[in-house]
PDB file of N, CA and C in Angstrom:
ATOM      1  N   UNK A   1      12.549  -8.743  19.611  1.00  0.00           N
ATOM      2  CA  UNK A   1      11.220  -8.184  19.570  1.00  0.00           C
ATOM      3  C   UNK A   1      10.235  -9.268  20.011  1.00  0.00           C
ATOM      4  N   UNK A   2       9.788  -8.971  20.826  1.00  0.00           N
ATOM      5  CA  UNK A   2       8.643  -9.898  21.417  1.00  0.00           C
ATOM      6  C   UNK A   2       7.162  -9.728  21.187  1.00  0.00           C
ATOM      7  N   UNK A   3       5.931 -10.093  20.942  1.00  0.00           N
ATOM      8  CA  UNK A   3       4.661 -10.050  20.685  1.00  0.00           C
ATOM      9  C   UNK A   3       3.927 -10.839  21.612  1.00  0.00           C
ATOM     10  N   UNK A   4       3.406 -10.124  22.502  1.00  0.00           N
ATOM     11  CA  UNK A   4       2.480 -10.733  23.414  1.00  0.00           C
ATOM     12  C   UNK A   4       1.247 -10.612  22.861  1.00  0.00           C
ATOM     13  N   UNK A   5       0.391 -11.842  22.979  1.00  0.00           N
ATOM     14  CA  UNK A   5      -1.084 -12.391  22.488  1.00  0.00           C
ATOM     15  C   UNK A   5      -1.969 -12.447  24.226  1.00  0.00           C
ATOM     16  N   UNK A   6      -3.017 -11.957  24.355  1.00  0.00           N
ATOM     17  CA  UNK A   6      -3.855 -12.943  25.368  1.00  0.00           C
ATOM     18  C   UNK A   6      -5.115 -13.846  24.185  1.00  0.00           C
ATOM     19  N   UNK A   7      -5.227 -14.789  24.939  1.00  0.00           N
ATOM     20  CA  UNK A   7      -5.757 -15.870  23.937  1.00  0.00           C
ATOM     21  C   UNK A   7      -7.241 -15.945  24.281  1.00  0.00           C
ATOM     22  N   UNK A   8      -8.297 -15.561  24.296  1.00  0.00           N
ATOM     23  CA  UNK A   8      -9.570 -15.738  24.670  1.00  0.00           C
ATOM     24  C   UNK A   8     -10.282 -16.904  25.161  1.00  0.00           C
ATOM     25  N   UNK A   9     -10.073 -17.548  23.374  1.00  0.00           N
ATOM     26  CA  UNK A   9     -10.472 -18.556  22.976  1.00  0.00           C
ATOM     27  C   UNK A   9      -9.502 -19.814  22.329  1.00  0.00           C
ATOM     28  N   UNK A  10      -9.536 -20.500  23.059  1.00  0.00           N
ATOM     29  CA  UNK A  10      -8.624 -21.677  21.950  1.00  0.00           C
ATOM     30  C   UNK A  10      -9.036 -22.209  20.705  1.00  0.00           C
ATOM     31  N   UNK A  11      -8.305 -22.482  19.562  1.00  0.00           N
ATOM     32  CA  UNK A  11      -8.803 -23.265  18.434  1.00  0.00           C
ATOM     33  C   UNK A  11      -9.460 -24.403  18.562  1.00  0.00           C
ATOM     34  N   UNK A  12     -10.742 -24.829  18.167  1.00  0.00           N
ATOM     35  CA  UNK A  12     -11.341 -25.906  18.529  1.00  0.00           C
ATOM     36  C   UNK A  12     -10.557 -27.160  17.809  1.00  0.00           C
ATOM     37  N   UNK A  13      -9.912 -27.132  17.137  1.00  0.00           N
ATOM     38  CA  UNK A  13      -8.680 -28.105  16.679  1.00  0.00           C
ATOM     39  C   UNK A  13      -7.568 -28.070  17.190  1.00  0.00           C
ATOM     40  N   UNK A  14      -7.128 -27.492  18.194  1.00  0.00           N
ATOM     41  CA  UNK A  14      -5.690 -27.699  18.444  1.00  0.00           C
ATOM     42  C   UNK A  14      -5.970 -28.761  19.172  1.00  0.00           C
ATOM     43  N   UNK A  15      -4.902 -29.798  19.080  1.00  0.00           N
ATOM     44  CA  UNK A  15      -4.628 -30.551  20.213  1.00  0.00           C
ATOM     45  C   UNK A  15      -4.443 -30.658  21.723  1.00  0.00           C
ATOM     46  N   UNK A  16      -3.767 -29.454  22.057  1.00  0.00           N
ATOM     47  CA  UNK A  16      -3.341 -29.527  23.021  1.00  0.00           C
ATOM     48  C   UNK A  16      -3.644 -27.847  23.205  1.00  0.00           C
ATOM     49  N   UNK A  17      -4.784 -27.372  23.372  1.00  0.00           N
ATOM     50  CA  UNK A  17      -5.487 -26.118  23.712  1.00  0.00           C
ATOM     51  C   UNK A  17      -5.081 -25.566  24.440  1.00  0.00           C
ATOM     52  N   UNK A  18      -4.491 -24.556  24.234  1.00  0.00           N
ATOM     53  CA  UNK A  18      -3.651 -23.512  25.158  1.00  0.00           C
ATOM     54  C   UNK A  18      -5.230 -23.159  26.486  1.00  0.00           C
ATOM     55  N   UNK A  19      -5.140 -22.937  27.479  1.00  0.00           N
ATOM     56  CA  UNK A  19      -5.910 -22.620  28.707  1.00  0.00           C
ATOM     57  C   UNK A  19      -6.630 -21.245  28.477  1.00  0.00           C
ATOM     58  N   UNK A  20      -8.078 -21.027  28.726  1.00  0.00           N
ATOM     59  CA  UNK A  20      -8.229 -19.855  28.380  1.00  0.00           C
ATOM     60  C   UNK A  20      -7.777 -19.029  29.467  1.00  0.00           C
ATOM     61  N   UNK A  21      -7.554 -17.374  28.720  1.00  0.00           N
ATOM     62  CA  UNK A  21      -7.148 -16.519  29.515  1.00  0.00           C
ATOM     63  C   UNK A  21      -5.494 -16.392  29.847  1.00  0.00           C
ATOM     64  N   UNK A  22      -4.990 -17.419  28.667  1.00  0.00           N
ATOM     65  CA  UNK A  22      -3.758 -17.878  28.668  1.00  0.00           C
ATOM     66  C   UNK A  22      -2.814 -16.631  28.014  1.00  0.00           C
ATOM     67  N   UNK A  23      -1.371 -16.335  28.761  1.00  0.00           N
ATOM     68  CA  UNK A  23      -0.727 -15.171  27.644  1.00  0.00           C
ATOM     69  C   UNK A  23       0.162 -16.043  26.879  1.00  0.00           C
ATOM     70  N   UNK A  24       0.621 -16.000  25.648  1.00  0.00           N
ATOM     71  CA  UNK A  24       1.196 -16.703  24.611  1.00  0.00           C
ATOM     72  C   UNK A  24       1.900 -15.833  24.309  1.00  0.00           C
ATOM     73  N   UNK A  25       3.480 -15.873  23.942  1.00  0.00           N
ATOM     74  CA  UNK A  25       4.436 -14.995  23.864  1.00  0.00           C
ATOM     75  C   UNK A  25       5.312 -15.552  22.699  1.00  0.00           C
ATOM     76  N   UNK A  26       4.941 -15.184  21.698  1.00  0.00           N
ATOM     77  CA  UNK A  26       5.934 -15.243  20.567  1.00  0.00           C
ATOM     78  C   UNK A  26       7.298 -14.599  20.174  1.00  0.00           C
ATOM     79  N   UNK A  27       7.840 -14.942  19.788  1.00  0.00           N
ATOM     80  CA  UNK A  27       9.315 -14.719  19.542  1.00  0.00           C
ATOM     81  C   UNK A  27       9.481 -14.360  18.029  1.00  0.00           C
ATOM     82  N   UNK A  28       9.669 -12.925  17.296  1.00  0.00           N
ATOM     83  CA  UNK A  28       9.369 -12.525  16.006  1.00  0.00           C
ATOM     84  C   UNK A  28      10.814 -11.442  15.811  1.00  0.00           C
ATOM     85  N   UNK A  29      11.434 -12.685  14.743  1.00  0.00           N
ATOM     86  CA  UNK A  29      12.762 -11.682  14.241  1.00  0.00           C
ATOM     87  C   UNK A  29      12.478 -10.665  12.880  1.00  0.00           C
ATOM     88  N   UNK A  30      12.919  -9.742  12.786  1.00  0.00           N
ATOM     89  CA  UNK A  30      12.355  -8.736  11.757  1.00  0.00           C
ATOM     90  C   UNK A  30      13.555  -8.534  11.247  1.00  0.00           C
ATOM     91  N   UNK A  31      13.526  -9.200   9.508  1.00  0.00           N
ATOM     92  CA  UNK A  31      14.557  -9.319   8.908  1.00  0.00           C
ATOM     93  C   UNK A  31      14.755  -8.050   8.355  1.00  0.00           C
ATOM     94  N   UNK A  32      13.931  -7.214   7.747  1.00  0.00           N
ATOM     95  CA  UNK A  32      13.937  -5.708   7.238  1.00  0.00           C
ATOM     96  C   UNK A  32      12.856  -5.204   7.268  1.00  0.00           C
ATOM     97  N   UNK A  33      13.167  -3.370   7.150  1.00  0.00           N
ATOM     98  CA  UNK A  33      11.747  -2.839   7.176  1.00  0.00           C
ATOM     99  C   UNK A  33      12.230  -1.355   6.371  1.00  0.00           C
ATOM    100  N   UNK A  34      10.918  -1.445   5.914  1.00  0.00           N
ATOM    101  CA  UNK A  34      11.055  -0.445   4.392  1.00  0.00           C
ATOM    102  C   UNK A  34       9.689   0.079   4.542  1.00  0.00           C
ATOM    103  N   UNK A  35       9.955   1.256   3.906  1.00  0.00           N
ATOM    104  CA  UNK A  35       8.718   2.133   3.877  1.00  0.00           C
ATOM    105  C   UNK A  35       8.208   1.489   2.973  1.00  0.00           C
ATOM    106  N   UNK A  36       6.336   1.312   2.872  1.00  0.00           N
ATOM    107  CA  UNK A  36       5.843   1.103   2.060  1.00  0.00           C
ATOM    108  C   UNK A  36       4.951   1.609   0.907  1.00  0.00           C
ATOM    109  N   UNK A  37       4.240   1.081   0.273  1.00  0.00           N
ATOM    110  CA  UNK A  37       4.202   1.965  -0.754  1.00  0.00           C
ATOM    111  C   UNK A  37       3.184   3.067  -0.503  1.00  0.00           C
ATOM    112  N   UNK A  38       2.489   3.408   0.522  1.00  0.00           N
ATOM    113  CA  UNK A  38       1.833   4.875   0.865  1.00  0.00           C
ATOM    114  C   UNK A  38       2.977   5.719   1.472  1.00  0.00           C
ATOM    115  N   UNK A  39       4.029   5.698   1.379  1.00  0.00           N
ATOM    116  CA  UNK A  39       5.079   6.403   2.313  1.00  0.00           C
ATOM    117  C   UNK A  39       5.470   7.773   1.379  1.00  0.00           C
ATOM    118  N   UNK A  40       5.349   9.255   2.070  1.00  0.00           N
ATOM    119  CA  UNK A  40       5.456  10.334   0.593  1.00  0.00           C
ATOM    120  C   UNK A  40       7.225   9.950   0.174  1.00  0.00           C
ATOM    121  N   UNK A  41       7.996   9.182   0.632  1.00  0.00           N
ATOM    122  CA  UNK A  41       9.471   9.033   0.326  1.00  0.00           C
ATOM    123  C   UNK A  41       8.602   8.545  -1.525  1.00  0.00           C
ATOM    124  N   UNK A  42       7.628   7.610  -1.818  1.00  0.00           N
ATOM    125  CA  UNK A  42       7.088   6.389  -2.822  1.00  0.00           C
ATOM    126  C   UNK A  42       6.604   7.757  -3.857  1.00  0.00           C
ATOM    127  N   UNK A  43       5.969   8.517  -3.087  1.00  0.00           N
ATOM    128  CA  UNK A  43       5.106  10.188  -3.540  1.00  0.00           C
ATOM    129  C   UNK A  43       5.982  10.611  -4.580  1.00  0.00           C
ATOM    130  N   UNK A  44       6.758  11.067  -3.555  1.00  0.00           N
ATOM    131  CA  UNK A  44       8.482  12.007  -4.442  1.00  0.00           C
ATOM    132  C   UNK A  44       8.754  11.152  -5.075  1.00  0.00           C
ATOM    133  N   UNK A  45       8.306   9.940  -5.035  1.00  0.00           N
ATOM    134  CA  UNK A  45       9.665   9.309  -6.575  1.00  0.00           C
ATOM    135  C   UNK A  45       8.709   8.910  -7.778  1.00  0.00           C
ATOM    136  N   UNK A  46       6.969   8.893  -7.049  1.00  0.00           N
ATOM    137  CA  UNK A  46       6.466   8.901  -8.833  1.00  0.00           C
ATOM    138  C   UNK A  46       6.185  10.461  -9.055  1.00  0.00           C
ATOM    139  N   UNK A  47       6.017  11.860  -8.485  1.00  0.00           N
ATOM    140  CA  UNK A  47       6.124  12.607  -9.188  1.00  0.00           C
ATOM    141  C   UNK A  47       7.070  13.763  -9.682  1.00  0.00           C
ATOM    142  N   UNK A  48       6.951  12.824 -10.664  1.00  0.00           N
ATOM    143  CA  UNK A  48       8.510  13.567 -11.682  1.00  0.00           C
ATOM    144  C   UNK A  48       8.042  15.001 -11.999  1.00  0.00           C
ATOM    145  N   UNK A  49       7.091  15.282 -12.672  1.00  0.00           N
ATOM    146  CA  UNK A  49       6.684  16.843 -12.502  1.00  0.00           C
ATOM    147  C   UNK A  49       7.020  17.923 -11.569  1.00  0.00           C
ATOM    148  N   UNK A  50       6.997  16.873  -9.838  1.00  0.00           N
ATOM    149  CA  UNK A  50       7.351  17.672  -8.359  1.00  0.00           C
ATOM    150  C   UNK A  50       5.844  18.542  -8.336  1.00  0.00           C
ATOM    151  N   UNK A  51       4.667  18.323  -9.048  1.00  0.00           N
ATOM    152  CA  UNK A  51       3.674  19.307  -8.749  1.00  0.00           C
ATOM    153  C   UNK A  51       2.907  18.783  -7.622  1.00  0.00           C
ATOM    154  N   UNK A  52       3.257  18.452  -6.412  1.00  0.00           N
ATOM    155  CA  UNK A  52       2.281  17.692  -5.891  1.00  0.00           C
ATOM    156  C   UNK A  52       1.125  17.169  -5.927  1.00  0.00           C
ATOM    157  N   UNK A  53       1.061  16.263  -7.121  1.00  0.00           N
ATOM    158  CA  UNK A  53       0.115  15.211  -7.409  1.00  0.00           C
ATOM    159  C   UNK A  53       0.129  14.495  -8.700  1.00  0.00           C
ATOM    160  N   UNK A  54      -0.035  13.330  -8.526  1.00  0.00           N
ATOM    161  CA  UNK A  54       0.401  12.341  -9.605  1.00  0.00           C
ATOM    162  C   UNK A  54      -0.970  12.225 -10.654  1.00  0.00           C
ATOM    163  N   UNK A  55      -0.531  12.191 -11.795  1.00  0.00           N
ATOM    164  CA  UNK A  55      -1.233  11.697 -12.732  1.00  0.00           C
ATOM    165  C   UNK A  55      -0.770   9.924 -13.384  1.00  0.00           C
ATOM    166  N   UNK A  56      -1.964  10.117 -14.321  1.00  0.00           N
ATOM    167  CA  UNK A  56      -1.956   8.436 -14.482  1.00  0.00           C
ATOM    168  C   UNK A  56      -0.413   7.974 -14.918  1.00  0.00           C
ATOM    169  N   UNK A  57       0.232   8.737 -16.029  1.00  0.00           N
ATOM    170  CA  UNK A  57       1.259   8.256 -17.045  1.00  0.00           C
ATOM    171  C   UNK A  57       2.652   8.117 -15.563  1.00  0.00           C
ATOM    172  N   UNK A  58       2.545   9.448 -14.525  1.00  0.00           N
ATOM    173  CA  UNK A  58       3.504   9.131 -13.843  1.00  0.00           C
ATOM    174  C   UNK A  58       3.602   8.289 -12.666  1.00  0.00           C
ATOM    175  N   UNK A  59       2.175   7.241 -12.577  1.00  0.00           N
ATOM    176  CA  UNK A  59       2.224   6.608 -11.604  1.00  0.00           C
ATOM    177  C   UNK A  59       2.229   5.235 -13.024  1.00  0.00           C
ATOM    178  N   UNK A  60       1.889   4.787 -13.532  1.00  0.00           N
ATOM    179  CA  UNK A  60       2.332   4.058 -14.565  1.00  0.00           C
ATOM    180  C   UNK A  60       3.597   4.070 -14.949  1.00  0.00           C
ATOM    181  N   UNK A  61       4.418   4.861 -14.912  1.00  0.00           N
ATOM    182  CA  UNK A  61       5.870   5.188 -14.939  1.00  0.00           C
ATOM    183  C   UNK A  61       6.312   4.075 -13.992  1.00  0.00           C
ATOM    184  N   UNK A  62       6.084   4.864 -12.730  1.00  0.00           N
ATOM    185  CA  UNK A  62       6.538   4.684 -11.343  1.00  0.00           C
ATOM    186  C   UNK A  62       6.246   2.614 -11.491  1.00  0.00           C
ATOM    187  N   UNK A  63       4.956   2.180 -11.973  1.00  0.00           N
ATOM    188  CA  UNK A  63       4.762   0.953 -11.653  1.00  0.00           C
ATOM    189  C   UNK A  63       5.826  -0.250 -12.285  1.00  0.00           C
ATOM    190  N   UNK A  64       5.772   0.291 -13.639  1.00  0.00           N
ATOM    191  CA  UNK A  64       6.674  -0.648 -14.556  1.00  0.00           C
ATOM    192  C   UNK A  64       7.837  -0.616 -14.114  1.00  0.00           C
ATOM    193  N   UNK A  65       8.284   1.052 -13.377  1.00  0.00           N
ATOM    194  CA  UNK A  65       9.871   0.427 -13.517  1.00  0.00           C
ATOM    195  C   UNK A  65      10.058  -0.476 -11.848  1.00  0.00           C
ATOM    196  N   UNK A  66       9.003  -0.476 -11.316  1.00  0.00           N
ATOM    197  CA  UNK A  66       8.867  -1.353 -10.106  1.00  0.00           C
ATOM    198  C   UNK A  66       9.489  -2.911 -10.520  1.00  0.00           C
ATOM    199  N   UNK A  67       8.307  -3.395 -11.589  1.00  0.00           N
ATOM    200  CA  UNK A  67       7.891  -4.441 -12.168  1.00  0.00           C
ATOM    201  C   UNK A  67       8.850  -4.910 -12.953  1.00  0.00           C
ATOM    202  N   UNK A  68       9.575  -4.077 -13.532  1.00  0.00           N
ATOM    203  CA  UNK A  68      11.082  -4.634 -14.089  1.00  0.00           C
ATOM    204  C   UNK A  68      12.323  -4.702 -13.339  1.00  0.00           C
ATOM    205  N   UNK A  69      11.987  -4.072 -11.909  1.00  0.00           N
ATOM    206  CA  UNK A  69      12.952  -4.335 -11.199  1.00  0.00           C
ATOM    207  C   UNK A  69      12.790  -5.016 -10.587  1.00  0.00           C
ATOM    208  N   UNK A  70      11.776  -5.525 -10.444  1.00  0.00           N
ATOM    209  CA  UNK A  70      11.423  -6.746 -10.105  1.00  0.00           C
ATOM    210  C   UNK A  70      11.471  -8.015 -10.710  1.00  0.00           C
ATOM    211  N   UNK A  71      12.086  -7.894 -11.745  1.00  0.00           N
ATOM    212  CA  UNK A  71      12.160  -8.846 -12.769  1.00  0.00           C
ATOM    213  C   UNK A  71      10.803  -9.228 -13.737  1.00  0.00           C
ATOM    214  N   UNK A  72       9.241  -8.778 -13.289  1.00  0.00           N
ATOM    215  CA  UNK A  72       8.361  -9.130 -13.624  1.00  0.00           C
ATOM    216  C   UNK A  72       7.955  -7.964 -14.650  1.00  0.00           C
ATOM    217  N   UNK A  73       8.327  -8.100 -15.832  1.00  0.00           N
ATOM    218  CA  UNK A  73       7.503  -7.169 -16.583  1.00  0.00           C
ATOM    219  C   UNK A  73       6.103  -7.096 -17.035  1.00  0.00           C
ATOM    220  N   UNK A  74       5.606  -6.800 -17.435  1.00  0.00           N
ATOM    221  CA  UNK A  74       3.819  -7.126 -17.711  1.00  0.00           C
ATOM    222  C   UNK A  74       3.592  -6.123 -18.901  1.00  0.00           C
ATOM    223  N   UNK A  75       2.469  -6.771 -19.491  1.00  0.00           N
ATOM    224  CA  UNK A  75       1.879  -5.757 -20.517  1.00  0.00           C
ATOM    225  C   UNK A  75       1.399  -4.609 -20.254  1.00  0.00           C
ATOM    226  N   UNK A  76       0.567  -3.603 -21.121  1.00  0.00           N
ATOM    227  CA  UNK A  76       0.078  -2.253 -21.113  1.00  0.00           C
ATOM    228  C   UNK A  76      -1.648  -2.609 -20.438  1.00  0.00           C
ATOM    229  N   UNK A  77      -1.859  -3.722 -20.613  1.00  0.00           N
ATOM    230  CA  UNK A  77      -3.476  -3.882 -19.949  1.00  0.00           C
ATOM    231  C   UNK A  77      -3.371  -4.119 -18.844  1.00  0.00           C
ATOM    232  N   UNK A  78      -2.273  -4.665 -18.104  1.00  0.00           N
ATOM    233  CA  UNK A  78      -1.820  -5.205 -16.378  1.00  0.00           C
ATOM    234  C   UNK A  78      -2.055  -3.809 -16.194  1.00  0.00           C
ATOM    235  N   UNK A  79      -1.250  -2.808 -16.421  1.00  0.00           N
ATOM    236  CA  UNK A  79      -1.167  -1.362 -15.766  1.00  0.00           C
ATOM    237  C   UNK A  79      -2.057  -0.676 -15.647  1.00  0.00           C
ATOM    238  N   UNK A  80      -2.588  -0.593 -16.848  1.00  0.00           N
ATOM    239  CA  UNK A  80      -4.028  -0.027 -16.844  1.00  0.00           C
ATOM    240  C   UNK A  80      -5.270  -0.393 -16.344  1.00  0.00           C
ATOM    241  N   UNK A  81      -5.149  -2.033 -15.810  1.00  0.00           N
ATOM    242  CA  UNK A  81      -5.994  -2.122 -14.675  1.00  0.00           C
ATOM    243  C   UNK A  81      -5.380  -1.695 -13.178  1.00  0.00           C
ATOM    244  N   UNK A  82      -4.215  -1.971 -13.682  1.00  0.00           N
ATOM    245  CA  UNK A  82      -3.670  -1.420 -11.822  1.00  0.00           C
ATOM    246  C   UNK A  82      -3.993   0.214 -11.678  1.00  0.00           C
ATOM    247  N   UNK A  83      -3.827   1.081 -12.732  1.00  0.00           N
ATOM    248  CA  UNK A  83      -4.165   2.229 -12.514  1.00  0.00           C
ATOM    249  C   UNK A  83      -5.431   2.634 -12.461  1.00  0.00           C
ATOM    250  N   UNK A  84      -6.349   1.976 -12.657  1.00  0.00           N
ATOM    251  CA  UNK A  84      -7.853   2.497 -12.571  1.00  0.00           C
ATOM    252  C   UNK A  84      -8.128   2.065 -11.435  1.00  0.00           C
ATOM    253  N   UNK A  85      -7.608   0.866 -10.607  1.00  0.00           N
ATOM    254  CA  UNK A  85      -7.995   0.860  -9.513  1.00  0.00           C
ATOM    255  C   UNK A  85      -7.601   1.636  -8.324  1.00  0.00           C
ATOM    256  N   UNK A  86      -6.374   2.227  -8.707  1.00  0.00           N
ATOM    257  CA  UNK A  86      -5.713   2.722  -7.828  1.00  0.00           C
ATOM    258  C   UNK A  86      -6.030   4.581  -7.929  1.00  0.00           C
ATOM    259  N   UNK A  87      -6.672   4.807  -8.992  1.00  0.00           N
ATOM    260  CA  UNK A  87      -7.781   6.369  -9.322  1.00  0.00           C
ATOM    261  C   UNK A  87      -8.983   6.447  -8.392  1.00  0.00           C
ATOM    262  N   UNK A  88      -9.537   4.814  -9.201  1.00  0.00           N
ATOM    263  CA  UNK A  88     -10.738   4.383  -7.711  1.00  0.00           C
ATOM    264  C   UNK A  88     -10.985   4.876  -6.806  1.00  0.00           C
ATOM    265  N   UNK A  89      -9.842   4.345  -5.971  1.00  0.00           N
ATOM    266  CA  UNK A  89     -10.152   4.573  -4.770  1.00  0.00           C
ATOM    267  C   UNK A  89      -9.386   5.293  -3.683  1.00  0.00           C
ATOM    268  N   UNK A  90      -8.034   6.439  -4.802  1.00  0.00           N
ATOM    269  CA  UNK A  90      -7.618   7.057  -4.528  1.00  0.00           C
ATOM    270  C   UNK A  90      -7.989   8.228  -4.534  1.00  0.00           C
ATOM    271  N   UNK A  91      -8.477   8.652  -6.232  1.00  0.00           N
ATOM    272  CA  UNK A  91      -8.830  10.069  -6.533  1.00  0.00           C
ATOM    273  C   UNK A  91     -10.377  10.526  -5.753  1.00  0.00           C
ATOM    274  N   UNK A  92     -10.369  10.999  -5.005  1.00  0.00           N
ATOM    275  CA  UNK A  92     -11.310  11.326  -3.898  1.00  0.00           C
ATOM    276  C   UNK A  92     -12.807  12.525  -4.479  1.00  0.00           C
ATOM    277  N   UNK A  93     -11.652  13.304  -5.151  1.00  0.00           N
ATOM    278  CA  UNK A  93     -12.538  13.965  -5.909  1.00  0.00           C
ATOM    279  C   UNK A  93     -12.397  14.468  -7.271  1.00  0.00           C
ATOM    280  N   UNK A  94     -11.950  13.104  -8.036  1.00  0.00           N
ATOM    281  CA  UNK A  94     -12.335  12.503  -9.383  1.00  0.00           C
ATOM    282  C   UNK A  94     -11.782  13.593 -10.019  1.00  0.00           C
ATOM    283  N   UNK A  95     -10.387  14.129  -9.980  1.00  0.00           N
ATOM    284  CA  UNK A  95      -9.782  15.340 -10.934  1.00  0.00           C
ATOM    285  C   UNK A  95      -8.661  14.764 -11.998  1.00  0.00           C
ATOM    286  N   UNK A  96      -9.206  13.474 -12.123  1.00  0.00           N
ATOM    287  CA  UNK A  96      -7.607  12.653 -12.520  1.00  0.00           C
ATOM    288  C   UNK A  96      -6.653  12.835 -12.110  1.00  0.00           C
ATOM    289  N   UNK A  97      -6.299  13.445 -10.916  1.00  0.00           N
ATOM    290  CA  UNK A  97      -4.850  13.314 -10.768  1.00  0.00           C
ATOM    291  C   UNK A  97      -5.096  12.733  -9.026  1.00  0.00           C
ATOM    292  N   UNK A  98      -4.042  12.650  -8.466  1.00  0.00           N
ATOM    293  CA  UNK A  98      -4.243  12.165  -6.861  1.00  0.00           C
ATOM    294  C   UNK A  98      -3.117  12.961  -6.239  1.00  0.00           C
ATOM    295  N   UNK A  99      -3.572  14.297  -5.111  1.00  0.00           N
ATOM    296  CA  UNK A  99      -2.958  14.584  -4.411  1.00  0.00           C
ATOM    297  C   UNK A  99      -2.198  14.730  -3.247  1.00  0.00           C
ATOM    298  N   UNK A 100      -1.010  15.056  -3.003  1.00  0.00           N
ATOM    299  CA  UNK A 100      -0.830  14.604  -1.652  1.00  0.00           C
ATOM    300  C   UNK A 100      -1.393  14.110  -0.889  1.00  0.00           C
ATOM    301  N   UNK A 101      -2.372  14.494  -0.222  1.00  0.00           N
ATOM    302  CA  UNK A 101      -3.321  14.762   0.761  1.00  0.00           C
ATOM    303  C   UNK A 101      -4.492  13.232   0.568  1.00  0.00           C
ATOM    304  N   UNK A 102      -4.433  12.821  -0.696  1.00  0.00           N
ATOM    305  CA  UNK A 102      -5.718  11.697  -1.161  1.00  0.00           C
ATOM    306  C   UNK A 102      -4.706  10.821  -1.087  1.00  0.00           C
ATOM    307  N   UNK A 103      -3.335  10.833  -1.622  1.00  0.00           N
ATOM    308  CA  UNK A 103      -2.311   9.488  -1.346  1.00  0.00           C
ATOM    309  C   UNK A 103      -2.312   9.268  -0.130  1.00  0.00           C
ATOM    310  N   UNK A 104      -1.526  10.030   0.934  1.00  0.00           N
ATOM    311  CA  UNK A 104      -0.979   9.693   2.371  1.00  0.00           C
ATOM    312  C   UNK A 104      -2.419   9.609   3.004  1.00  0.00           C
ATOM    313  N   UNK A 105      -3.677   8.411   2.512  1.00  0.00           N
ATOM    314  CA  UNK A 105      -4.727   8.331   3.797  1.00  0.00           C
ATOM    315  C   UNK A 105      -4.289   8.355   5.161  1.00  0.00           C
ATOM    316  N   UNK A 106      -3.256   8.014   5.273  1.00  0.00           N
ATOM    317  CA  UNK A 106      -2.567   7.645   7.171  1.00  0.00           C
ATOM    318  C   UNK A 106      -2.571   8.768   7.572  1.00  0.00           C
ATOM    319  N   UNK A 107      -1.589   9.667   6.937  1.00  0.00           N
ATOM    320  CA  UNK A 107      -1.535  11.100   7.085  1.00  0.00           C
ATOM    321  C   UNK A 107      -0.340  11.083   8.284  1.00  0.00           C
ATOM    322  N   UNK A 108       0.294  10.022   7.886  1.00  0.00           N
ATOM    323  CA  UNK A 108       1.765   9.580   8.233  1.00  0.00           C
ATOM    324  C   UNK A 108       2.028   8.277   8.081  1.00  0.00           C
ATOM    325  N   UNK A 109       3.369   7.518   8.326  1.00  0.00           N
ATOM    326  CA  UNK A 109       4.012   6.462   7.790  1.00  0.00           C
ATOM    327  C   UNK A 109       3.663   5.502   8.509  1.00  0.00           C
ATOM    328  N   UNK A 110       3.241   4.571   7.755  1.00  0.00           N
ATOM    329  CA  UNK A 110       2.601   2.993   8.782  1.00  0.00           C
ATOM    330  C   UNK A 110       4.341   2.381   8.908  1.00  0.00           C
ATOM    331  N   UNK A 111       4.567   1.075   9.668  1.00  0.00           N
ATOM    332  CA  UNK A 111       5.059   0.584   9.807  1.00  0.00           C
ATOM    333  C   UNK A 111       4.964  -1.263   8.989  1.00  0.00           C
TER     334      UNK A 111
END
């Protein structure tokens, strides 16, 4: 996989300043790739109900058992700030719950 750059501007610190107007061609190995966490595969697995749309307890569900599989467990106040932020600026129109449609902003799968 290759990534071509055109370079505008050089860093006023580099040493040895690439030329402007220069193409720079990086070389980028991609060890894995996984859907991330807006992906509806992430959707379907916090709602356990299947009603299309998550409430707080089942995205709090969904986080901890992240976080322990991750080895990192955390208290009940970690979550509950992660979940208010994630109501924030998810729940669009403030029904407590977040639906399909307010999760997937992309309105398909980023890379």
């Amino acid at each position: 996989c290759f990534v071509i750059l055109t370079v505008l501007f050089p860093p006023p610190d580099q040493i040895d300043p690439v030329p402007p107007n220069a193409t720079v061609v990086f070389e980028v190995e991609v060890y894995s790739v996984s859907r991330g966490p807006r992906s509806m595969e992430a959707f379907k697995m916090m709602d356990l109900d299947e009603d299309r749309s998550l409430t707080k307890e089942e995205v709090k569900q969904y986080l901890q058992l992240e976080y322990e599989k991750g080895g990192k467990p955390r208290n009940v106040a970690f979550y509950e700030k992660i979940m208010a932020d994630i109501f924030r600026k998810s729940d669009q129109d403030s029904d407590g719950h977040i639906s399909a449609k307010e999760y997937n902003i992309y309105g398909h799968d980023e890379l």
